[in-house]
C-alpha atoms as a PDB file:
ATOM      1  CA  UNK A   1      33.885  29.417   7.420  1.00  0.00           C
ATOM      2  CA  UNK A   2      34.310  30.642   3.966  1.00  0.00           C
ATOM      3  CA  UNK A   3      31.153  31.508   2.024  1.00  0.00           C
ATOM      4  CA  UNK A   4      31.392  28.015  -0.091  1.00  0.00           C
ATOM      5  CA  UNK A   5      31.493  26.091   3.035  1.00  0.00           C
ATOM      6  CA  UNK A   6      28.269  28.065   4.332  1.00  0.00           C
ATOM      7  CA  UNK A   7      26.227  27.496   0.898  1.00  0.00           C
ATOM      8  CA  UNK A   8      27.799  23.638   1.194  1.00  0.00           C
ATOM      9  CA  UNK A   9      26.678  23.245   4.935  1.00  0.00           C
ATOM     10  CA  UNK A  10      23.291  24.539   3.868  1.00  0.00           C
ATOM     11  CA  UNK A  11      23.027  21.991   0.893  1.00  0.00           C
ATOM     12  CA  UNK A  12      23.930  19.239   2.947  1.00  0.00           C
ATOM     13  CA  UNK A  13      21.048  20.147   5.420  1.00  0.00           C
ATOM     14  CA  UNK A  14      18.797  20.636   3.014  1.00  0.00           C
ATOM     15  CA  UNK A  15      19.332  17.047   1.325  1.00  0.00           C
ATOM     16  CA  UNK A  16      18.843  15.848   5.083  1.00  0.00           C
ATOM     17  CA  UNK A  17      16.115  17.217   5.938  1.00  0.00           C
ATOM     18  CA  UNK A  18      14.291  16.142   2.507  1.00  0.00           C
ATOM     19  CA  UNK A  19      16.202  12.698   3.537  1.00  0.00           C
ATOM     20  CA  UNK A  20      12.959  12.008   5.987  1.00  0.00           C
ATOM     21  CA  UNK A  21      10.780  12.151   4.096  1.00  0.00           C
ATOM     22  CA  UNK A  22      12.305   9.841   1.657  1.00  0.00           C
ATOM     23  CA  UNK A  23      13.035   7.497   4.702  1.00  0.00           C
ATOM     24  CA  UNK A  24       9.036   7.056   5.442  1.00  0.00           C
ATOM     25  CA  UNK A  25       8.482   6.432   1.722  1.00  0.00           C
ATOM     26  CA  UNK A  26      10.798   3.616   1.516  1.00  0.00           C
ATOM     27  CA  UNK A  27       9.969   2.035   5.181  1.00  0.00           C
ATOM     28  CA  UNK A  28       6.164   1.405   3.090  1.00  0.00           C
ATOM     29  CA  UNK A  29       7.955  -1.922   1.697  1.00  0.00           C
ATOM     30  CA  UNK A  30      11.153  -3.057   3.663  1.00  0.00           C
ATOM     31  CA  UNK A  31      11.787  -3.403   7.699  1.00  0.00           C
ATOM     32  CA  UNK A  32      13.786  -1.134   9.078  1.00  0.00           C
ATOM     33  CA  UNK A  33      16.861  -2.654   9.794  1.00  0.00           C
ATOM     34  CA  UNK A  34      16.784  -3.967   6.233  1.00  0.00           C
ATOM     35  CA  UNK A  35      16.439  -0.873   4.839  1.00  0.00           C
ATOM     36  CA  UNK A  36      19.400   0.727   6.867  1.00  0.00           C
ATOM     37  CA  UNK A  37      21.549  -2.575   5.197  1.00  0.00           C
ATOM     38  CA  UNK A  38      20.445  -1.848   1.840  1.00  0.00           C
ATOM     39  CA  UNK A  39      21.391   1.500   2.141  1.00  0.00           C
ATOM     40  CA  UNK A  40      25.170   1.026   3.122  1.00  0.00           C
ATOM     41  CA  UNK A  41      25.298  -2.080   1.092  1.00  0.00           C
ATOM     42  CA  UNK A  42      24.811   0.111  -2.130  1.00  0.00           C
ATOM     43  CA  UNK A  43      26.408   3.182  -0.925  1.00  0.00           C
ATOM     44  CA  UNK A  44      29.786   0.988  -0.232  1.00  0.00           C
ATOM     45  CA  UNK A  45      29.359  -1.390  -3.735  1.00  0.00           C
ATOM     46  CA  UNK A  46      30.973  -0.598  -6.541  1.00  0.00           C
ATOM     47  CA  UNK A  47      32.730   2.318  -5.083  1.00  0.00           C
ATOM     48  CA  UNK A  48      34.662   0.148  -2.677  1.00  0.00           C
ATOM     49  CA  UNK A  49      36.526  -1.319  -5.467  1.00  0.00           C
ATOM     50  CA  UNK A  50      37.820   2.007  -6.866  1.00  0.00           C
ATOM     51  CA  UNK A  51      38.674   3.950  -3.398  1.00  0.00           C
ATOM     52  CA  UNK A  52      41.891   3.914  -1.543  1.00  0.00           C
ATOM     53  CA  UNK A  53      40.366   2.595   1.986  1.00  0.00           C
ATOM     54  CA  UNK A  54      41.080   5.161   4.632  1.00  0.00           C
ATOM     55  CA  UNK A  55      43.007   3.871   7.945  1.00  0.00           C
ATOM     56  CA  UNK A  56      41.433   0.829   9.586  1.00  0.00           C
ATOM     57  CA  UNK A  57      41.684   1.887  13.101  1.00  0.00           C
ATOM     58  CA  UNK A  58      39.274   2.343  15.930  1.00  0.00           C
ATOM     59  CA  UNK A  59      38.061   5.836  14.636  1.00  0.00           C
ATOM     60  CA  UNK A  60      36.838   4.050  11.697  1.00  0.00           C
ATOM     61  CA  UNK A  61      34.728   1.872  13.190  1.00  0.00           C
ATOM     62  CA  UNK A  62      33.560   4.682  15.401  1.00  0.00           C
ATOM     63  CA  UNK A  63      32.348   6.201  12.852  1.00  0.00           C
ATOM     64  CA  UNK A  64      30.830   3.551  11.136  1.00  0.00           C
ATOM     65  CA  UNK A  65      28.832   2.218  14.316  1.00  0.00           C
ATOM     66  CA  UNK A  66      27.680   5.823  15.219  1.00  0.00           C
ATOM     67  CA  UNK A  67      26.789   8.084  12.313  1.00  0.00           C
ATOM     68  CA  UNK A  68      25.978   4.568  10.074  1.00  0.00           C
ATOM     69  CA  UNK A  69      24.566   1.669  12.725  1.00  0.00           C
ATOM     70  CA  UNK A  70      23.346   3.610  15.512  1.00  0.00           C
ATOM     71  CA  UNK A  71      22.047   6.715  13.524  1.00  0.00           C
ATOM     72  CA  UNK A  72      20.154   5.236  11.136  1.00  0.00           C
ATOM     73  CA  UNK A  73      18.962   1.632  12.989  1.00  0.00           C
ATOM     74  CA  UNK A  74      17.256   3.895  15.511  1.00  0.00           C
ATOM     75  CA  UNK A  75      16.037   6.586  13.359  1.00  0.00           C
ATOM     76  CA  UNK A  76      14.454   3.985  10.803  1.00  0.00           C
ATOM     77  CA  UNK A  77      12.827   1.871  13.954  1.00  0.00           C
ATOM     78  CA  UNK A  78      11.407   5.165  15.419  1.00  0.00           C
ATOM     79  CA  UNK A  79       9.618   6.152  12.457  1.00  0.00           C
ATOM     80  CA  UNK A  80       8.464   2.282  11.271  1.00  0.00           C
ATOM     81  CA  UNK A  81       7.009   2.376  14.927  1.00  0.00           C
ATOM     82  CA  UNK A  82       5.179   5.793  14.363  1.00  0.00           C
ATOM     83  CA  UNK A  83       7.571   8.447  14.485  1.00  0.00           C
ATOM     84  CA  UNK A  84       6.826  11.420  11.820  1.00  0.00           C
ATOM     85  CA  UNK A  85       9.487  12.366   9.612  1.00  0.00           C
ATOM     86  CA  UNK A  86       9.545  16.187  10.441  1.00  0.00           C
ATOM     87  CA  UNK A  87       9.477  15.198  14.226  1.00  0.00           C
ATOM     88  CA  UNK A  88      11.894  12.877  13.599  1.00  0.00           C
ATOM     89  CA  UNK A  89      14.404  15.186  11.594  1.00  0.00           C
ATOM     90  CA  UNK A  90      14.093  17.477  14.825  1.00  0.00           C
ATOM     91  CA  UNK A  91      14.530  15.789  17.527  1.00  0.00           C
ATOM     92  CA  UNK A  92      17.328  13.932  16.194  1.00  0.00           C
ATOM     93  CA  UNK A  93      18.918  17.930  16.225  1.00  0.00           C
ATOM     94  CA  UNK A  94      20.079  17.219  19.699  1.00  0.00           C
ATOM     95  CA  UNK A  95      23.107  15.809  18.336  1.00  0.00           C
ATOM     96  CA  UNK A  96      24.454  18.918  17.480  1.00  0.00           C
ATOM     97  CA  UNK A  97      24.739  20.398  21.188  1.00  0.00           C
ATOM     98  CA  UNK A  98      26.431  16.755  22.154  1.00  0.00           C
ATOM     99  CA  UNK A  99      28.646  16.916  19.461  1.00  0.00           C
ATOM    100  CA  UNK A 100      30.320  20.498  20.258  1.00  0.00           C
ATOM    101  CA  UNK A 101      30.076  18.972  24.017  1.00  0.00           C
ATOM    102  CA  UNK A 102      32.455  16.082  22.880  1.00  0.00           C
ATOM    103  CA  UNK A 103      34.607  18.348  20.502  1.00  0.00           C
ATOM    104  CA  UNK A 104      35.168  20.372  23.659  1.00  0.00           C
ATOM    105  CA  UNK A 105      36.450  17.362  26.272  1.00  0.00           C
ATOM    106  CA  UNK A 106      37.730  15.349  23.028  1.00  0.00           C
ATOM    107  CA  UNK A 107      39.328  18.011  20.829  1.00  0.00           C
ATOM    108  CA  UNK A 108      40.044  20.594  22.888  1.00  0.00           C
ATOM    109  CA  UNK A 109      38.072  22.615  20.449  1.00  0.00           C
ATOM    110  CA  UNK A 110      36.773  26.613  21.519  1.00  0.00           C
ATOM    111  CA  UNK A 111      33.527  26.954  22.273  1.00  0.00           C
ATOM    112  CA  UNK A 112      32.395  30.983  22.218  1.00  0.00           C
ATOM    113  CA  UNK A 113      29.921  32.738  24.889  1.00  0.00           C
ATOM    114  CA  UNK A 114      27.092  33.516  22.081  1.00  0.00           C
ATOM    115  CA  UNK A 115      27.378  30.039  20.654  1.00  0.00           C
ATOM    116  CA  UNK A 116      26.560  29.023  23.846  1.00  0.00           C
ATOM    117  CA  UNK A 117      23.772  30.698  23.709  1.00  0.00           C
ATOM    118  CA  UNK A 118      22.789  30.463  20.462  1.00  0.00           C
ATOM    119  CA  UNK A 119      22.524  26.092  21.633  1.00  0.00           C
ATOM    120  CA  UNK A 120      20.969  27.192  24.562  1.00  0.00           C
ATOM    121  CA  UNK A 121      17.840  28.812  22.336  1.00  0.00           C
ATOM    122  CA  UNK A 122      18.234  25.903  19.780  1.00  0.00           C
ATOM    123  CA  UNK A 123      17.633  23.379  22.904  1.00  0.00           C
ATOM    124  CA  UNK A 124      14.586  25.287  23.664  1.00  0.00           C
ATOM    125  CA  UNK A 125      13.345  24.805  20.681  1.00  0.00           C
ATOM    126  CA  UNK A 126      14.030  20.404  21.532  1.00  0.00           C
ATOM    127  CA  UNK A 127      12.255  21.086  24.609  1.00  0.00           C
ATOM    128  CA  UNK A 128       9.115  22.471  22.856  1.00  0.00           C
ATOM    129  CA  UNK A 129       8.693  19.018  21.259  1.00  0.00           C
ATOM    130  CA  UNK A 130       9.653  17.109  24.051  1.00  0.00           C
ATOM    131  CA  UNK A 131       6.725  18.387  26.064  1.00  0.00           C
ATOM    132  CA  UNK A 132       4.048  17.389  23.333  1.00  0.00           C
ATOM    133  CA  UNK A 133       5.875  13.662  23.334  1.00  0.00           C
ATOM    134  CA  UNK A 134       2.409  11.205  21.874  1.00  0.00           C
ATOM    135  CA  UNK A 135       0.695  10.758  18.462  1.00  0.00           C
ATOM    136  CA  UNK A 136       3.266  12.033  15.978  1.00  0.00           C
ATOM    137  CA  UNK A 137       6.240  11.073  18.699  1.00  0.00           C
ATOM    138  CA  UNK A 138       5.694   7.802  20.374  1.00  0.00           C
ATOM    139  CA  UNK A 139       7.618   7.625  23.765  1.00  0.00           C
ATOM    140  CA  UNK A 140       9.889   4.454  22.331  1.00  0.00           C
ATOM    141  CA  UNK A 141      10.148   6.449  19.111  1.00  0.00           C
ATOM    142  CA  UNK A 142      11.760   9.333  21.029  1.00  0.00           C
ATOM    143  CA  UNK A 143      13.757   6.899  23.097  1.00  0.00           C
ATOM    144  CA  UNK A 144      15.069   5.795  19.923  1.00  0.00           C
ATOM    145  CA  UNK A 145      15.673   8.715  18.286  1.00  0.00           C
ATOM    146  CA  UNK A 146      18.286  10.250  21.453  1.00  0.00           C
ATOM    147  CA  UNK A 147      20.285   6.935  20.867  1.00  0.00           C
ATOM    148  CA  UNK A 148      20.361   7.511  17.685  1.00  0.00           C
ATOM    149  CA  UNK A 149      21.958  11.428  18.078  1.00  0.00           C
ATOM    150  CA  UNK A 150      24.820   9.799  20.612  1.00  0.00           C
ATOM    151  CA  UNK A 151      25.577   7.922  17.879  1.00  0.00           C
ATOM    152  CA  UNK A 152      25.713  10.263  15.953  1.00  0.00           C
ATOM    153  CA  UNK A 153      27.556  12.742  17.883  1.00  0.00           C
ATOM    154  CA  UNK A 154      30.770  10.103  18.669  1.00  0.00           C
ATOM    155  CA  UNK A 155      30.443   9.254  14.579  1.00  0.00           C
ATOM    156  CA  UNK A 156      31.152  13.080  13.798  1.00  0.00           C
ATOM    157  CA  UNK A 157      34.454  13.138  16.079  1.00  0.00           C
ATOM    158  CA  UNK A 158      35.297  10.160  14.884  1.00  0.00           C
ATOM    159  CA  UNK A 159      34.917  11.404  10.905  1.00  0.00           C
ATOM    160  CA  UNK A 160      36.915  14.777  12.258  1.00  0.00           C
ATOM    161  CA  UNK A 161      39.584  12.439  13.722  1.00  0.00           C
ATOM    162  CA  UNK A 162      39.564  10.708  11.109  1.00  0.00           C
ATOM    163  CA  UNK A 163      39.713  13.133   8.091  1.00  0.00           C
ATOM    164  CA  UNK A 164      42.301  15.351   9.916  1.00  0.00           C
ATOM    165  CA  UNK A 165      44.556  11.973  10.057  1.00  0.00           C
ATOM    166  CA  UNK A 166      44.179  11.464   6.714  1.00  0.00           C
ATOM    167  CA  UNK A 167      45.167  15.271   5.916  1.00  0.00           C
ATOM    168  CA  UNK A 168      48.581  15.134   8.147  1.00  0.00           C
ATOM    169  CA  UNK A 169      49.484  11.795   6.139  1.00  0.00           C
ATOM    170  CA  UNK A 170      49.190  13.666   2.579  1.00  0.00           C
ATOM    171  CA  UNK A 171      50.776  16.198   4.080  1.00  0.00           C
ATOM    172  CA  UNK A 172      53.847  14.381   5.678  1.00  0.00           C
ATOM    173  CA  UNK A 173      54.213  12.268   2.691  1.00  0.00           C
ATOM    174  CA  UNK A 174      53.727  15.230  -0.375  1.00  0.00           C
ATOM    175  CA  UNK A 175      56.919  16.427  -2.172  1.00  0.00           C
ATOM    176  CA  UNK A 176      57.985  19.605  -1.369  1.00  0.00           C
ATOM    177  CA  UNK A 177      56.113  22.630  -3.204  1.00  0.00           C
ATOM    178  CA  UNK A 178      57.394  25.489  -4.468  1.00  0.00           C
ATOM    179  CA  UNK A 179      56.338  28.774  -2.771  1.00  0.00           C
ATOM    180  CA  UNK A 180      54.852  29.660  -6.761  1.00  0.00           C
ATOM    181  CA  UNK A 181      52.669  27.204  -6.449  1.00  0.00           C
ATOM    182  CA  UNK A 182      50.623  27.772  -3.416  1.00  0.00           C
ATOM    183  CA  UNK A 183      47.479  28.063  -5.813  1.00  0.00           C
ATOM    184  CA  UNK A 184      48.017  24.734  -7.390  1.00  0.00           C
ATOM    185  CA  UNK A 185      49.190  23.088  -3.580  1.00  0.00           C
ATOM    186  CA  UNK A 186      45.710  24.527  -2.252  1.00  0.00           C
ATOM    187  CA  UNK A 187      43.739  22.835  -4.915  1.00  0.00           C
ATOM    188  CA  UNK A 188      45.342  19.441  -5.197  1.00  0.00           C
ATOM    189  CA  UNK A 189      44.788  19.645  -1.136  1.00  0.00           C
ATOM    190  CA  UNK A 190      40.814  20.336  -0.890  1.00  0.00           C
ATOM    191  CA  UNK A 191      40.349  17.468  -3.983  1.00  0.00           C
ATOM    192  CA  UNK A 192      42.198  15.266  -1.756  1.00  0.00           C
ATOM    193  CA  UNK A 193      40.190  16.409   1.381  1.00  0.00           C
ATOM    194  CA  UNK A 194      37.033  15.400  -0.725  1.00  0.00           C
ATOM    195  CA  UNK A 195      37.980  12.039  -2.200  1.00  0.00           C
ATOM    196  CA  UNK A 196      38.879  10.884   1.124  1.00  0.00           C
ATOM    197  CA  UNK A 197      35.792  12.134   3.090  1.00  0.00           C
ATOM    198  CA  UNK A 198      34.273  10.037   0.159  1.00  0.00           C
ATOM    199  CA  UNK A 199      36.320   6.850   0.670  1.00  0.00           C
ATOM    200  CA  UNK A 200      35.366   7.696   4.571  1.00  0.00           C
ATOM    201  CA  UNK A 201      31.954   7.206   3.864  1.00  0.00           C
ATOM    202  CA  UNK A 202      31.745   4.431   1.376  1.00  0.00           C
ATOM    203  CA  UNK A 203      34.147   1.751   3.463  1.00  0.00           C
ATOM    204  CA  UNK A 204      32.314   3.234   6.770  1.00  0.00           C
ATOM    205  CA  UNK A 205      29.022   2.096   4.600  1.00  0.00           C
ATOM    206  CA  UNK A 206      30.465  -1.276   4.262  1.00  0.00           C
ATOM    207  CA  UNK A 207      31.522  -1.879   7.661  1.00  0.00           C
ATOM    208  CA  UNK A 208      28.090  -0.610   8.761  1.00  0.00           C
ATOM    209  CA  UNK A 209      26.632  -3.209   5.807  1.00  0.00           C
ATOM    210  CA  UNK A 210      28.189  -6.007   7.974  1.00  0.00           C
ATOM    211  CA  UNK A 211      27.115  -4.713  10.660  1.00  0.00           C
ATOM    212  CA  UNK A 212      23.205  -4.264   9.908  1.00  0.00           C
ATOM    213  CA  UNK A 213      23.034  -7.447   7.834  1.00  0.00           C
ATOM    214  CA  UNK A 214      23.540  -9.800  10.457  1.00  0.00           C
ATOM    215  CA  UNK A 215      21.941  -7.572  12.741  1.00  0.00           C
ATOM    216  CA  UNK A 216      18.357  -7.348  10.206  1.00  0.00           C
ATOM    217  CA  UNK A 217      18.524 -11.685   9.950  1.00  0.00           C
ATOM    218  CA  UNK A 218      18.709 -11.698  13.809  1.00  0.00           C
ATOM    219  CA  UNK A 219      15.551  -9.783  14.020  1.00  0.00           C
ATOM    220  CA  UNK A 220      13.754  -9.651  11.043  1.00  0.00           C
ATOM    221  CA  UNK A 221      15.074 -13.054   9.493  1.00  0.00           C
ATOM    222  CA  UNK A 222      11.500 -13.468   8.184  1.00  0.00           C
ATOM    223  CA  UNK A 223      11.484 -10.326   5.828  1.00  0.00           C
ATOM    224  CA  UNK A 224      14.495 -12.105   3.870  1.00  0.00           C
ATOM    225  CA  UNK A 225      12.180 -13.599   1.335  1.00  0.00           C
ATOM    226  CA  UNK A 226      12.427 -13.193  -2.259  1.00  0.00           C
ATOM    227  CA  UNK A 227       9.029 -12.100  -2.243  1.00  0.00           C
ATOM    228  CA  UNK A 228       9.774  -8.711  -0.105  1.00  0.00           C
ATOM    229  CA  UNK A 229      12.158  -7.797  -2.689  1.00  0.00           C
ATOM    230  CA  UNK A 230       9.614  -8.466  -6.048  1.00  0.00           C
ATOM    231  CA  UNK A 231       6.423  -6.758  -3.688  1.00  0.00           C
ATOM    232  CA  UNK A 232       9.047  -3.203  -3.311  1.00  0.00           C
ATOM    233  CA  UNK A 233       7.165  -0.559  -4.854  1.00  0.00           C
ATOM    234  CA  UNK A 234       8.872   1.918  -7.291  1.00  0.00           C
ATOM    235  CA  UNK A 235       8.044   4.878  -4.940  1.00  0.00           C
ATOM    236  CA  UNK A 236      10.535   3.174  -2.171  1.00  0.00           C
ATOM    237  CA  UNK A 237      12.645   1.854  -4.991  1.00  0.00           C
ATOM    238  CA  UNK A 238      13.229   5.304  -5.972  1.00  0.00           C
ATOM    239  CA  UNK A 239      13.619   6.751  -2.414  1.00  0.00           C
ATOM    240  CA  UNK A 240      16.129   3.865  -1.290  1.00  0.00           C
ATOM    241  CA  UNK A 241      18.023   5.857  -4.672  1.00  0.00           C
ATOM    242  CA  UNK A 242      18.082   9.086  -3.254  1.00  0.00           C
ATOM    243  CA  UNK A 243      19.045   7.527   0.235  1.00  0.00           C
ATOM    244  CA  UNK A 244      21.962   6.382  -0.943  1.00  0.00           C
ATOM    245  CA  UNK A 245      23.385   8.380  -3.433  1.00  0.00           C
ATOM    246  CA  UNK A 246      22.156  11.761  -2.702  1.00  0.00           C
ATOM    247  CA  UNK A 247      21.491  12.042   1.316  1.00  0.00           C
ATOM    248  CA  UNK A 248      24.830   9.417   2.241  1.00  0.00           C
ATOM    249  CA  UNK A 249      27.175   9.390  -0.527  1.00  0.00           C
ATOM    250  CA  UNK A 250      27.116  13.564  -1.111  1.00  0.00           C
ATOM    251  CA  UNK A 251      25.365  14.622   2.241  1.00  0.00           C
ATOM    252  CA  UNK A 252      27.798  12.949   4.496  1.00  0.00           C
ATOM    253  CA  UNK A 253      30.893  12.901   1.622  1.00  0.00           C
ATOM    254  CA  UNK A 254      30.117  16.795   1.988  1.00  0.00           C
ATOM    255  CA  UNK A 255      29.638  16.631   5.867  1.00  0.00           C
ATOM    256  CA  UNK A 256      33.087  14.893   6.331  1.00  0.00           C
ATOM    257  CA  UNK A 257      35.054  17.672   3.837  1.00  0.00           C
ATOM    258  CA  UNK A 258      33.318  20.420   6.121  1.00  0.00           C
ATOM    259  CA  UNK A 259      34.414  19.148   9.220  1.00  0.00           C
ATOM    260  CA  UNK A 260      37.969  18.189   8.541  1.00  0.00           C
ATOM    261  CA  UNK A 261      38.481  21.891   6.897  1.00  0.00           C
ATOM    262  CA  UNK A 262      36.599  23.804  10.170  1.00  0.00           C
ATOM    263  CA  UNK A 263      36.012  23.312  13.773  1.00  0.00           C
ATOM    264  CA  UNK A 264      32.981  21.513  14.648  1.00  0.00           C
ATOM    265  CA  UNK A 265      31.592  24.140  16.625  1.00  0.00           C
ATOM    266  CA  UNK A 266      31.169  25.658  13.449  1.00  0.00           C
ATOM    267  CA  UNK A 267      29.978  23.442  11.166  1.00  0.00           C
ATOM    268  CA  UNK A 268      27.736  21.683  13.519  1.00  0.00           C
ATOM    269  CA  UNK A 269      25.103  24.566  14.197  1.00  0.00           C
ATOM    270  CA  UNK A 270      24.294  24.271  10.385  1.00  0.00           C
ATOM    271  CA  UNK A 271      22.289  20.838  10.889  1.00  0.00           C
ATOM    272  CA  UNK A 272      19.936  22.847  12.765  1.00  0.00           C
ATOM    273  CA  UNK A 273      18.122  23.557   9.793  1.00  0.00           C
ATOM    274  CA  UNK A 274      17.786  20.293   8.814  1.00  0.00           C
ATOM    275  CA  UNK A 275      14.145  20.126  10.808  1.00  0.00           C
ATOM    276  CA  UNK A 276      13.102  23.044   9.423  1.00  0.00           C
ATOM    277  CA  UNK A 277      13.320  21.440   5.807  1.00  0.00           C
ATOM    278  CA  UNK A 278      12.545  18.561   7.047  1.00  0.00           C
ATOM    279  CA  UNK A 279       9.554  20.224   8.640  1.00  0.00           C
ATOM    280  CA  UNK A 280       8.408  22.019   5.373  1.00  0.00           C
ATOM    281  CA  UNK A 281       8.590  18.963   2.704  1.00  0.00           C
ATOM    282  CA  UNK A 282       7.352  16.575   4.944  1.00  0.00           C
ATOM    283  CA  UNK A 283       4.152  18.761   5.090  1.00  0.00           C
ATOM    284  CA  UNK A 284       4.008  19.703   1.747  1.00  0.00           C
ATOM    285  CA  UNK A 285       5.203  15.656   0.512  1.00  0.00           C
ATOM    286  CA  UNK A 286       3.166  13.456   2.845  1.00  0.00           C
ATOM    287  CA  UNK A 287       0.449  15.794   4.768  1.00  0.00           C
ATOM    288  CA  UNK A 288       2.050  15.969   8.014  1.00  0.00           C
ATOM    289  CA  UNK A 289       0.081  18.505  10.136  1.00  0.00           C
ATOM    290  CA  UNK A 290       1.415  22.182  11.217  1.00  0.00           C
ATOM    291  CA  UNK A 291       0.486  22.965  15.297  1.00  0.00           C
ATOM    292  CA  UNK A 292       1.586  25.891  16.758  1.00  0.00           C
ATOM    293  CA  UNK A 293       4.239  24.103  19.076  1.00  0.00           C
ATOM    294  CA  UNK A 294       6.137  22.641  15.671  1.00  0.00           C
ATOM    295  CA  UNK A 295       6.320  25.855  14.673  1.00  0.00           C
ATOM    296  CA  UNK A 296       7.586  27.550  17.906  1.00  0.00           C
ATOM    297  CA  UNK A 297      10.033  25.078  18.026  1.00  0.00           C
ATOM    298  CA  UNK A 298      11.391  25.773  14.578  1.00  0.00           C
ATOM    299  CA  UNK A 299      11.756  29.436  15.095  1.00  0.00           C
ATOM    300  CA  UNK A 300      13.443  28.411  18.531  1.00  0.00           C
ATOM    301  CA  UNK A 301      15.980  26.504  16.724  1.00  0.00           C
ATOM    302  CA  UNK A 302      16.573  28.630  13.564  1.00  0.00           C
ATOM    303  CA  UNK A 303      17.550  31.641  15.948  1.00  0.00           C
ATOM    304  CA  UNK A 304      20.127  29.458  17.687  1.00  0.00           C
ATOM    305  CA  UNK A 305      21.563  28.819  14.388  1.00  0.00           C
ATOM    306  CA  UNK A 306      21.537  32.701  13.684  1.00  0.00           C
ATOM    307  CA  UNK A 307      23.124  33.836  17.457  1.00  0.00           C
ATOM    308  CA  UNK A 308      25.453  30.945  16.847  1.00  0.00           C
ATOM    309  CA  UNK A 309      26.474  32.223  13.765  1.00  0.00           C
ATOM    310  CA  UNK A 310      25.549  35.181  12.431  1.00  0.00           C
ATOM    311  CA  UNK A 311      26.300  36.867  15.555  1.00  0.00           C
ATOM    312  CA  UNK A 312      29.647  35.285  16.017  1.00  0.00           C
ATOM    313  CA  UNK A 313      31.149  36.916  12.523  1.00  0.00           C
ATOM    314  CA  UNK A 314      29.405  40.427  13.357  1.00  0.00           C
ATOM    315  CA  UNK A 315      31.246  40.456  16.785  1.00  0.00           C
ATOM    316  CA  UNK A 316      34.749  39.340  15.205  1.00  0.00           C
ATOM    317  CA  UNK A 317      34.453  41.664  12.212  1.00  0.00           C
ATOM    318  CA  UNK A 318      33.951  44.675  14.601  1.00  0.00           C
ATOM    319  CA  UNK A 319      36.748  43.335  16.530  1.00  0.00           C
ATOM    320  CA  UNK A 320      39.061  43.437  13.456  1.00  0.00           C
ATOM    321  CA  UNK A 321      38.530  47.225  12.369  1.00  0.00           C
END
């Protein structure tokens, strides 16, 4: 990965893990499955109108139903039914280690020795948690929250799938460059990979909107009052804002670009330190309390992120010279 795709991958989990947060502010006033609809219903409109849809096909929908409708229905409904928002950002971590799992059957993609290991120390660090399941982590809460990684997991194939489809087509159907213009060809090729990781995520959002609307009247058909809507405070006004435009359409726009321009094995070990901001501002935001086995588990999983890494680009450098 080059050095703007590290500082990019970092972003992005830093705008996740703040995400949680923002998640249990919100869930104050709406339902959860409302919420999750109102999300995708404004990340998708206006923007729908003014972006080239991507390829309707089933990796589409793939995505949409696993990062969008099973990510976020299950996250939300873990922490409306008691599930803290630093818990909740790491736990939901185990998606990475399923994700470089499927990239490996699916994809055919390398997985390394100290990557291995590096997971290995990261699920540890999942494990700490999982043995102090209760109070902050409700058994259906955590139940909720490994559906919600699976979904998760399939939704990032399906975005790599997708995005790398999307790449070949501008490629097959681009006019033929001049070897003087490699420079230019490069650029015009990563602002295409953006605007359609974009596009990815804001007709994904509206299939997902679909989705999750008719889902939220099946279940919560008495929420859909107008007097829900006028009772919204502006604190969960405000974090339904940075929901949607700053942790969906630029987290996962930027998550989509990084995936289709690396392998997922090394993109993916990045979200690990989504729990440890999530960890941090949910403390500092909404009180959550600090025990020793949150914070074993955080230094668990930030050295998996380093031995998956860090380690990875010592070992080939040394290789090279």
């Amino acid at each position: 990965m080059t050095p703007l795709h590290i500082a990019l991958a970092v972003l992005v989990a830093f705008i996740w893990g703040v995400n949680f947060t923002f998640i249990a502010w919100a869930l104050e006033s709406f339902p959860p499955l409302m919420l999750t609809a109102l999300r995708f219903f404004f990340t998708a409109v206006p923007l729908v109108l003014f972006l080239k849809p991507p390829k309707f096909n089933r990796t589409l929908f793939i995505y949409a139903i696993g990062t969008f409708v099973m990510q976020y229905a299950f996250v939300f409904t873990a922490m409306h039914l008691g599930a803290s928002a630093g818990l909740t950002a790491l736990l939901l971590q185990v998606q990475i280690f399923i994700t470089v799992l499927l990239a490996y059957v699916i994809l055919a993609e390398a997985v390394s020795r100290m990557q291995i290991i590096g997971m290995l120390v990261g699920v540890l660090g999942l494990g700490v948690i999982a043995l102090n399941l209760g109070g902050d982590m409700p058994l259906v809460g955590f139940i909720c929250i490994l559906i919600a990684a699976i979904g998760w997991s399939f939704g990032n194939i399906a975005s790599k799938q997708a995005s790398t489809q999307q790449s070949i087509s501008n490629i097959t159907t681009a006019a033929p460059v001049n070897s003087n213009n490699n420079a230019s060809k490069n650029k015009t090729s990563n602002k295409t990979s953006a605007l359609s990781a974009v596009s990815l995520v804001v007709w994904g959002g509206l299939i997902a909107c679909v989705i999750l609307t008719l889902t939220s009247l099946l279940f919560e058909n008495e929420a859909w009052t107008l007097a829900t809507f006028t009772q919204v405070s502006l604190k969960s006004w405000l974090s339904l804002g940075f929901i949607v435009y700053i942790s969906t359409l630029i987290g996962f726009g930027l998550w989509a670009h990084l995936l289709s321009q690396n392998i997922a094995s090394k993109v993916m070990p990045f979200a690990l330190l989504v729990p440890v901001f999530g960890m941090v501002t949910s403390v500092l935001l909404i009180g959550e309390v600090v025990t020793w086995w949150k914070m074993l588990a955080m230094v668990l999983i930030l050295s998996g992120l380093i031995l998956a890494n860090v380690k990875i680009e010592l070992g080939r450098k040394a290789t090279r010279t």
